[in-house]
Protein backbone atom coordinates (compact mmCIF):
# COMPACT_ATOMS: atom_id res chain seq x y z
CA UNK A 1 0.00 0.00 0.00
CA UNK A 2 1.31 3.55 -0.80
CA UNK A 3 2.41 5.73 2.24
CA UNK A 4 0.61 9.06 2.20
CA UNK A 5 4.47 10.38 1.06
CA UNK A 6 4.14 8.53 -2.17
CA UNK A 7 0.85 9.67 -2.96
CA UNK A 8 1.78 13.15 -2.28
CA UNK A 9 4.69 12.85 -4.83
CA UNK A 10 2.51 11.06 -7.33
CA UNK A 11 -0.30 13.82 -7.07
CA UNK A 12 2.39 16.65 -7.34
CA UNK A 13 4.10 14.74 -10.64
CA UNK A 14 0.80 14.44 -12.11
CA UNK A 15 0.32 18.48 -10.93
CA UNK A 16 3.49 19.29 -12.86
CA UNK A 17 2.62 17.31 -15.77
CA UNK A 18 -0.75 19.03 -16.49
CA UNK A 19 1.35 22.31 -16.00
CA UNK A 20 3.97 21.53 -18.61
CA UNK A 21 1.08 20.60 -20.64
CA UNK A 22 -0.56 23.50 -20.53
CA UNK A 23 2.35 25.20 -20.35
CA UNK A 24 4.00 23.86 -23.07
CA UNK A 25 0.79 23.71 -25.40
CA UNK A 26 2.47 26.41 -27.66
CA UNK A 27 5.27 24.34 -28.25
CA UNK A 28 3.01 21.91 -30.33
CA UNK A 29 0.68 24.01 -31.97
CA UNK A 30 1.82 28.05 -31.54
CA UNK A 31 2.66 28.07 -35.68
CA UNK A 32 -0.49 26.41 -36.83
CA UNK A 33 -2.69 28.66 -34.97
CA UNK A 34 -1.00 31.96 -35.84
CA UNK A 35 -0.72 31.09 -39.30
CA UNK A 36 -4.78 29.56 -38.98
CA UNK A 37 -3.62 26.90 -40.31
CA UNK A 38 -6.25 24.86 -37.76
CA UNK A 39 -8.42 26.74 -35.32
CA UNK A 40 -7.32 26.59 -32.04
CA UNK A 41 -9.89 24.06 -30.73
CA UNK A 42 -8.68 21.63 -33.74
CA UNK A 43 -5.49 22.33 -32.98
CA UNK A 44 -5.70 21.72 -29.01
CA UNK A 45 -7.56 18.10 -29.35
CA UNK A 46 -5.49 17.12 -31.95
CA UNK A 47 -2.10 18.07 -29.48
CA UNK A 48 -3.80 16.25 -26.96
CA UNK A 49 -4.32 12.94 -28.91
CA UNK A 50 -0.59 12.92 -30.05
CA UNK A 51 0.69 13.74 -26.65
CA UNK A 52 -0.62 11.11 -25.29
CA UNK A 53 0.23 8.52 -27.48
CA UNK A 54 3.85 9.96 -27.53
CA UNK A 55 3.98 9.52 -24.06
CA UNK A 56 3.32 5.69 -24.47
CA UNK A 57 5.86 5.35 -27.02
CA UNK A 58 9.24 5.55 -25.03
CA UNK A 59 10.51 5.65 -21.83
CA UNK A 60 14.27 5.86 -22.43
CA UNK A 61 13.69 9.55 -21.19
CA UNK A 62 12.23 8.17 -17.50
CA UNK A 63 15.09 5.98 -17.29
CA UNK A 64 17.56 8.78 -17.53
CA UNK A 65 15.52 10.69 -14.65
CA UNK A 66 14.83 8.02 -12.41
CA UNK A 67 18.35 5.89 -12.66
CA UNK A 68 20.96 8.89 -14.54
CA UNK A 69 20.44 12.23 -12.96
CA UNK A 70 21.05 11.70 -8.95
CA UNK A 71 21.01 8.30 -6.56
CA UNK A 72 18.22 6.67 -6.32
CA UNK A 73 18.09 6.73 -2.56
CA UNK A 74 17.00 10.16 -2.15
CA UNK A 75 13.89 10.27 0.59
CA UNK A 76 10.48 11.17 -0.92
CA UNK A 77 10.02 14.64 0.68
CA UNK A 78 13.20 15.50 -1.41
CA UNK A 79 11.07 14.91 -4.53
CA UNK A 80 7.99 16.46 -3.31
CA UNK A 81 10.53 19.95 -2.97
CA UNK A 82 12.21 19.18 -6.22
CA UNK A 83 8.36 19.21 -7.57
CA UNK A 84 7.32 22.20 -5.56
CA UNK A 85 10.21 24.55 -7.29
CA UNK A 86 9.64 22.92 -10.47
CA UNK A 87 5.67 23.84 -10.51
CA UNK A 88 6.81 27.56 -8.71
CA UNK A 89 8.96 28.38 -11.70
CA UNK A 90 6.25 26.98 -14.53
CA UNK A 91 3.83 28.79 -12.87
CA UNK A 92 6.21 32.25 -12.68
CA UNK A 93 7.34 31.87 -16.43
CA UNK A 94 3.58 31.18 -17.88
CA UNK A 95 2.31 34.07 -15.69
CA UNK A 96 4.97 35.96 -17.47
CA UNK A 97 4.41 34.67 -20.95
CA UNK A 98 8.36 34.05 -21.61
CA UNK A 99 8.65 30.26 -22.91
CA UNK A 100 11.01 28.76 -20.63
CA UNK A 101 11.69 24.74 -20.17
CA UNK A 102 9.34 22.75 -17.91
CA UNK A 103 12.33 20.34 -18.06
CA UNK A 104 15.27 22.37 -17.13
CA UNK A 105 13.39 23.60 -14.53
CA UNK A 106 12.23 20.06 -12.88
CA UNK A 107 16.12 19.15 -13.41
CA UNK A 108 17.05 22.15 -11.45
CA UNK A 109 14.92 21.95 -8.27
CA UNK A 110 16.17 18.05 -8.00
CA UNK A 111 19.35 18.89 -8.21
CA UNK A 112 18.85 21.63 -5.99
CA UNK A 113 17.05 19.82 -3.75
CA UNK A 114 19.12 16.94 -3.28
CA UNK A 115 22.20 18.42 -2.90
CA UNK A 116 20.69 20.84 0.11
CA UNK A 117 19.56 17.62 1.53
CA UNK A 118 22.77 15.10 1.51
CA UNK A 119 24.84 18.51 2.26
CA UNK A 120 26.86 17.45 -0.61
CA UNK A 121 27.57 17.44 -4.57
CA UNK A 122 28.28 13.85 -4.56
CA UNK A 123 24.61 12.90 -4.55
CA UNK A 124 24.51 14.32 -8.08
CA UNK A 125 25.83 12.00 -10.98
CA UNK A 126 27.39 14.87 -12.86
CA UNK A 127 28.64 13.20 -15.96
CA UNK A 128 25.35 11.96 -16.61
CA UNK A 129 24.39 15.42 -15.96
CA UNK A 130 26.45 17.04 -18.50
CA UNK A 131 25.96 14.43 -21.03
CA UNK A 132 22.06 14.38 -20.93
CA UNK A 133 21.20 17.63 -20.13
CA UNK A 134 23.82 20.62 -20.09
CA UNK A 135 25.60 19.83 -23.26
CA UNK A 136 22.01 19.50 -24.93
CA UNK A 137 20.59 22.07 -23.14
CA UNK A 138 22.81 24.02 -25.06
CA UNK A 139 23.19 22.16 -28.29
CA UNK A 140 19.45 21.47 -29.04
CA UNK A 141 18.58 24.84 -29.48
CA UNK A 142 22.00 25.61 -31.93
CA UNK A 143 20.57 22.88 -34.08
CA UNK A 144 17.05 23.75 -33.87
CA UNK A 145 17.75 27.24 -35.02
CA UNK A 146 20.39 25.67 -38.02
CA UNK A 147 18.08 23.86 -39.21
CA UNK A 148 15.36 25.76 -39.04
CA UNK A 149 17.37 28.21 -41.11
CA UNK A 150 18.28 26.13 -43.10
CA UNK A 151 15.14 23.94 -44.33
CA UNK A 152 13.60 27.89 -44.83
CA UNK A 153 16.69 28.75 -47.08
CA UNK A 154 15.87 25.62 -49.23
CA UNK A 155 12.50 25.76 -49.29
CA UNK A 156 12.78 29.23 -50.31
CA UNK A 157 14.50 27.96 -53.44
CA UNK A 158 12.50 25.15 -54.18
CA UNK A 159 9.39 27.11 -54.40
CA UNK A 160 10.57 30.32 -56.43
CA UNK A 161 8.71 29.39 -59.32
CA UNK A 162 5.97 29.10 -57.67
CA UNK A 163 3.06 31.38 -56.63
CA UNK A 164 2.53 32.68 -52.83
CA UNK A 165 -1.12 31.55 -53.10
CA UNK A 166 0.02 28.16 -54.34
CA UNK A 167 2.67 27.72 -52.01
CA UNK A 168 -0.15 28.53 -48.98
CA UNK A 169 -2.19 26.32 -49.92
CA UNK A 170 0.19 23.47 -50.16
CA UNK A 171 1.85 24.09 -47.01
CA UNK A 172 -2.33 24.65 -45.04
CA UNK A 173 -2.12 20.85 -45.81
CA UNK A 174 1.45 20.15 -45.00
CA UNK A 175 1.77 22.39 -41.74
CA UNK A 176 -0.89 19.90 -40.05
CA UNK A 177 1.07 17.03 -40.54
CA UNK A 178 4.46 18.71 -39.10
CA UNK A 179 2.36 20.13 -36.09
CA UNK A 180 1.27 16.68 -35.18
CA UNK A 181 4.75 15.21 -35.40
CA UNK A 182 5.60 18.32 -33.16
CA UNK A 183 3.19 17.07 -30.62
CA UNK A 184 4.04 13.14 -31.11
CA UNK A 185 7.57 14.62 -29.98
CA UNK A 186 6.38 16.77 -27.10
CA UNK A 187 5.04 13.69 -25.21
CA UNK A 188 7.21 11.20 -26.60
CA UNK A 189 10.22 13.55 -24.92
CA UNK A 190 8.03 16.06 -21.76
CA UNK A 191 5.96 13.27 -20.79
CA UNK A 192 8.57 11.26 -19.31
CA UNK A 193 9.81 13.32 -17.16
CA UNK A 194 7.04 13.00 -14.56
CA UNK A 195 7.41 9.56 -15.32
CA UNK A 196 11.20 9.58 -14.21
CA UNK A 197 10.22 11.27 -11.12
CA UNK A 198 7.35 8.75 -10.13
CA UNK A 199 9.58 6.21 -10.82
CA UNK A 200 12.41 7.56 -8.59
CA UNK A 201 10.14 7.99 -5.82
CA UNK A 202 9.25 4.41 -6.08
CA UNK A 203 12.45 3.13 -6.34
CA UNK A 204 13.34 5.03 -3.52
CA UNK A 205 11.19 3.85 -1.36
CA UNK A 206 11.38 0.22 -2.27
CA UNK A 207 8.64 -0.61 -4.32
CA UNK A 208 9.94 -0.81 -7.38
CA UNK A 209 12.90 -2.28 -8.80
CA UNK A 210 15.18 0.03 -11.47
CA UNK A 211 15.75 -2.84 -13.62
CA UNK A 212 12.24 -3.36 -14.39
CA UNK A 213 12.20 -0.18 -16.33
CA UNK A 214 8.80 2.41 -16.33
CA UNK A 215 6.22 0.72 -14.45
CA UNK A 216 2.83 0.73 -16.57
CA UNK A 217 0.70 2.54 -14.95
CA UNK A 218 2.80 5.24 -14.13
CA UNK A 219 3.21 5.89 -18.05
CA UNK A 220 -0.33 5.84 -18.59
CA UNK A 221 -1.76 8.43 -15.58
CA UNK A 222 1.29 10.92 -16.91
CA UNK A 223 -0.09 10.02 -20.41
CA UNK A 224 -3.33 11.60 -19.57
CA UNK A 225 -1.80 14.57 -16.96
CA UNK A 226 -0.02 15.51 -19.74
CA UNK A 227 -2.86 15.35 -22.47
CA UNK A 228 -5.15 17.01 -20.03
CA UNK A 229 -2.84 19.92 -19.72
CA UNK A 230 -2.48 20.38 -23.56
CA UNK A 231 -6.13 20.24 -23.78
CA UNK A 232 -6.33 23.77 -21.47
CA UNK A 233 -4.72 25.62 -24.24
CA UNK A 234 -1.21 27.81 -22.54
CA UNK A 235 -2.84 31.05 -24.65
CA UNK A 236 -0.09 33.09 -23.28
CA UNK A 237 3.12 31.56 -24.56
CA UNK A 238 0.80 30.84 -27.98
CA UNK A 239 1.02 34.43 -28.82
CA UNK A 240 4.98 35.03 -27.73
CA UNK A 241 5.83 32.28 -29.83
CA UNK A 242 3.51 31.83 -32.92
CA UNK A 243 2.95 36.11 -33.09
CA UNK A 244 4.92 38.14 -31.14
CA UNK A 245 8.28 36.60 -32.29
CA UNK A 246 7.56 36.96 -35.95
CA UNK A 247 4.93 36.83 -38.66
CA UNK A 248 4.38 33.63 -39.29
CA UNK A 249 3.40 32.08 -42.71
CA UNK A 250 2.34 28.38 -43.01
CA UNK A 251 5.85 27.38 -44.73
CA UNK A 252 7.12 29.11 -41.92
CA UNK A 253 5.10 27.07 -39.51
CA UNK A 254 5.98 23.57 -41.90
CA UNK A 255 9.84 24.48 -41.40
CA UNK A 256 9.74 25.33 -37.47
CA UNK A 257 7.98 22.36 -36.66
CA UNK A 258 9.72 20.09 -38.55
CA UNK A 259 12.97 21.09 -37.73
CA UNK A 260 12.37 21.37 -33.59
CA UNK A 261 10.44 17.98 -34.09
CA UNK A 262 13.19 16.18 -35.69
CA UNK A 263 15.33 17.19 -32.96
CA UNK A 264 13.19 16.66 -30.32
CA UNK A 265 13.20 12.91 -31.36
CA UNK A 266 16.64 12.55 -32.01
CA UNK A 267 17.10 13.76 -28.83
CA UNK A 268 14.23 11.31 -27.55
CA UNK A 269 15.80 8.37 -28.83
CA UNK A 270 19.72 8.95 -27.29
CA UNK A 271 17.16 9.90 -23.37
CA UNK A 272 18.32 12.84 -23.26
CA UNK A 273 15.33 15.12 -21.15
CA UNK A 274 15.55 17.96 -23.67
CA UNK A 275 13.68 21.50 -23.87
CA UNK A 276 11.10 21.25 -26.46
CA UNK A 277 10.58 25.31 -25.64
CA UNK A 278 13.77 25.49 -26.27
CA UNK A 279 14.25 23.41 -29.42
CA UNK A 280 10.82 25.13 -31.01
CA UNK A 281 11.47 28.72 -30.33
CA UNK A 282 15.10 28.71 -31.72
CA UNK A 283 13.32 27.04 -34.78
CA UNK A 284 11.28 29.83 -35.28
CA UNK A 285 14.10 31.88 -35.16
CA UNK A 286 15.85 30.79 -37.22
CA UNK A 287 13.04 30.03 -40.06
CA UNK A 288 12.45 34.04 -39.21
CA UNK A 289 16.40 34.51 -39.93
CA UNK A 290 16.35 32.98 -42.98
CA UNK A 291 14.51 35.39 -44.93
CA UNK A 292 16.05 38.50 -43.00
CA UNK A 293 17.31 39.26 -39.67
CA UNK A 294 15.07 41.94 -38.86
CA UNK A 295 12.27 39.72 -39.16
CA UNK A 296 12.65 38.11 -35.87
CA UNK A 297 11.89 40.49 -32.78
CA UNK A 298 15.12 40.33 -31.23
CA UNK A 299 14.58 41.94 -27.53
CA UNK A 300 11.58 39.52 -27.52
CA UNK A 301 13.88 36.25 -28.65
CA UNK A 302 16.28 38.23 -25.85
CA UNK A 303 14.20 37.90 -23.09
CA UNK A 304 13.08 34.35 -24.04
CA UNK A 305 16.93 33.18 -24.02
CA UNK A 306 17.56 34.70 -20.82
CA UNK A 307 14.55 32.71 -18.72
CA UNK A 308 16.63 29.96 -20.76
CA UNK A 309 19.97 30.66 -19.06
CA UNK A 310 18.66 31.09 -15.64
CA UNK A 311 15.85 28.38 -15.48
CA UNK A 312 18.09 25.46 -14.34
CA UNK A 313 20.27 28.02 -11.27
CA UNK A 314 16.97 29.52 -10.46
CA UNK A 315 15.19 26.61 -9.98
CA UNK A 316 18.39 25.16 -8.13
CA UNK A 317 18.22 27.78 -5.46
CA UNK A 318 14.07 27.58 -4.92
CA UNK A 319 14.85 23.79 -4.88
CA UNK A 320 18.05 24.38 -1.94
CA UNK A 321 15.46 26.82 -0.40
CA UNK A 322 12.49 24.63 0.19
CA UNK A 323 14.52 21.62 0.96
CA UNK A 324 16.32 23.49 3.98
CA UNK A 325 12.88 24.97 4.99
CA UNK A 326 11.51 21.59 5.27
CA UNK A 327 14.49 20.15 6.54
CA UNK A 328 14.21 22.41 9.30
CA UNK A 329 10.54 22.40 10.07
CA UNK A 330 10.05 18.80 9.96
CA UNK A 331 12.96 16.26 9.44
């Protein structure tokens, strides 16, 4: 039977996953509704379908949370903090409108939070660490924006002959196929990081065994936290990224999506717990790039990079923070 600890942690996992969803909606589907490609309520259900069923496809993410990132024998009200800064940052960032990682930050506050609670940096397995998430965290987005850039640039010269009412409606068609592998990607890659968590939590407390991968049913109630999340719409972060950025064209849209989703999954398949936000918005970038610089509001992508640089520190300290609070209070 689950200890009222467990549940806790489960509840606030499933809390941060419907967060990230809704959160992270833009990530999916920003492009297609800007460029009304699909209305948003089309474009919402049809996120939430592929989310899901991305979440079910692979776990190699989880695995990389639960087993790669710090030991396993971390108590549970470590987690629950880890959680509690992850979900305080989310919250900060969406209130904000600036599209900031959901991942980075739930890395961040477990970091945070278990180093604050074993006093020590050993607890952290830092080559897995830089492997899996700092050296992507920094090279996802590089490629995202390349290739964004670069699919644009070639497109561009594909379709000269071509007419711009031609080429639109085309692209209305092809733009709803990228923005579904977009979403396939978000929960294929997002999803599994509450799983991860859960998983941790379990192992930590010694009901489940590592080896035995993702248990079932913990894939399957983040499936639909995450899907349910989606399905709320993030309307904020929609307009920074598919208006506010730049004017957005469905080519545009077919490039930006294809691009981040492409990386996304690469990413996906290596489990490493990349930022979709991050791998999506530097697509649009560089798409926006690719026909002129000025095209892409700059202090806007500015401030967006910055909640980028200071998600995984910040996030640390709230994680240190609430950890030595509780640590204090109650342990």
């Amino acid at each position: 039977m689950l200890s009222i600890t467990m549940i806790t942690v489960i509840i606030l996992a499933l809390c941060f996953d419907f967060i990230n969803g809704f959160h992270d909606t833009a990530n999916s589907i920003a492009t297609s509704v800007s460029t009304r490609v699909l209305s948003p309520r089309a474009a919402i259900i049809m996120a939430a379908v592929l989310d899901f069923t991305g979440a079910l496809i692979s776990s190699k993410v989880a695995v990389t949370i639960s087993s790669g990132i710090v030991s396993t024998s971390i108590p549970q009200y470590v987690i629950i903090c880890s959680l509690l800064a992850a979900i305080c940052w989310n919250l900060i960032t969406w209130y904000l409108a600036i599209p900031s990682s959901s991942s980075h930050a739930l890395m961040g506050a477990l970091i945070g939070s278990s180093v604050t609670y074993m006093a020590s940096t050993n607890i952290v397995h830092w080559k897995v660490f830089l492997d899996k998430v700092v050296i992507p965290l920094i090279t996802s987005p590089i490629i995202g924006f390349t290739l964004g850039f670069l699919v644009m640039k070639l497109l561009y010269r594909l379709l000269r002959p071509f007419s711009q009412r031609l080429v639109n409606k085309w692209f209305s068609k092809l733009q709803i196929v990228s923005a579904a592998t977009m979403a396939l990607s978000h929960g294929m890659n997002d999803a599994q990081k509450s799983m991860g968590i859960i998983t941790l939590a379990l192992v930590g407390a010694n009901l489940w065994n590592i080896q035995d991968g993702i248990p079932i049913w913990v894939k399957i109630i983040c499936a639909i936290a995450m899907a349910l999340g989606v399905s709320t719409g993030g309307w904020r972060i929609i307009k920074t990224m598919g208006v506010n950025m730049i004017r957005l064209q469905p080519i545009n849209g077919f490039a930006a999506e294809t691009s981040a989703a492409a990386v996304i999954i690469s990413s996906t398949l290596t489990g490493s717990p990349v930022s979709t936000t991050h791998i999506i918005s530097s697509s649009i970038m560089g798409v926006g790039a690719s026909k002129r610089l000025s095209a892409v509001r700059w202090a806007l992508a500015r401030n967006i990079v910055w909640a980028w640089v200071l998600t995984i520190p910040v996030t640390a300290i709230f994680g240190a923070i609430i950890t030595a609070l509780v640590k204090l209070l109650f342990v």
